[in-house]
Protein backbone atom coordinates (compact mmCIF):
# COMPACT_ATOMS: atom_id res chain seq x y z
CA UNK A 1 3.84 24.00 106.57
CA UNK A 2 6.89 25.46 107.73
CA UNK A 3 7.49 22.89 111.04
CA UNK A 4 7.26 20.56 108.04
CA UNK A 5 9.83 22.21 105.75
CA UNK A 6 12.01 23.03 108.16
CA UNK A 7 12.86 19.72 109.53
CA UNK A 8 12.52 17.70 106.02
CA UNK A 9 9.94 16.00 106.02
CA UNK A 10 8.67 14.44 103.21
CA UNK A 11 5.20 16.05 102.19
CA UNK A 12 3.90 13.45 99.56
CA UNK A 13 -0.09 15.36 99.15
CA UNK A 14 -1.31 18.51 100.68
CA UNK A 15 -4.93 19.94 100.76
CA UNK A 16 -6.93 22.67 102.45
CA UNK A 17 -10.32 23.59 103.05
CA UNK A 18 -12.14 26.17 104.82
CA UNK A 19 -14.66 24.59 107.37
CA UNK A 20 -17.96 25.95 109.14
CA UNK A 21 -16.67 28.59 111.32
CA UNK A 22 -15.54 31.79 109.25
CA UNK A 23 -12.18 31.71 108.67
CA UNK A 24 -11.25 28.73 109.95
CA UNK A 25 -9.74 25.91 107.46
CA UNK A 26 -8.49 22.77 107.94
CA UNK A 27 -4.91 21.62 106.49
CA UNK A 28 -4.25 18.04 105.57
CA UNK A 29 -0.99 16.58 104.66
CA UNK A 30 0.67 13.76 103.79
CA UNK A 31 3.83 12.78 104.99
CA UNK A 32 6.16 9.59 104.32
CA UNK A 33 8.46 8.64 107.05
CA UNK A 34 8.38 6.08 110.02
CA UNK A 35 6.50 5.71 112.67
CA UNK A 36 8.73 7.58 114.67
CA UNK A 37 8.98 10.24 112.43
CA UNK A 38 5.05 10.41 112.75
CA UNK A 39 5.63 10.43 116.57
CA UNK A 40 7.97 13.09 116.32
CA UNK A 41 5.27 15.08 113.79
CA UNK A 42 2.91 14.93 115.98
CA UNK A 43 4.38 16.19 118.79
CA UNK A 44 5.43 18.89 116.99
CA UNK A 45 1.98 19.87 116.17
CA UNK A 46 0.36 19.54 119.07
CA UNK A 47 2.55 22.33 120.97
CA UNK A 48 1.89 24.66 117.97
CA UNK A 49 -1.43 26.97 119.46
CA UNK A 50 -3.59 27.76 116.39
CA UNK A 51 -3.31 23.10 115.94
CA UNK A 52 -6.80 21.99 117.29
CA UNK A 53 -6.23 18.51 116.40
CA UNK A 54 -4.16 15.95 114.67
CA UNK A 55 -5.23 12.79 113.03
CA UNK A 56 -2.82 10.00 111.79
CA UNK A 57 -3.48 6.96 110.27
């Protein structure tokens, strides 16, 4: 949440949920923007370690 803060992106729904493995959740968000802005996001998230995977649609 804070890589999405901290460069302004607009955060239109967010949810989270833990999944199977103890202590583990999973984050969703939605975020407005282009699809270079969703490029960009991405990106982002990828480099960050504890980020498994990232889905876009």
């Amino acid at each position: 949440m804070g890589k999405l803060r901290s460069h302004r992106y607009r955060v239109t729904d967010f949810h989270a949920y833990p999944v199977s493995e103890p202590g583990t959740w999973a984050a969703e968000y939605t975020v407005a923007g282009t699809t270079d802005d969703a490029r960009l996001l991405r990106g982002k998230l990828e480099r960050i370690p504890s980020v498994i995977e990232v889905h876009s649609r």
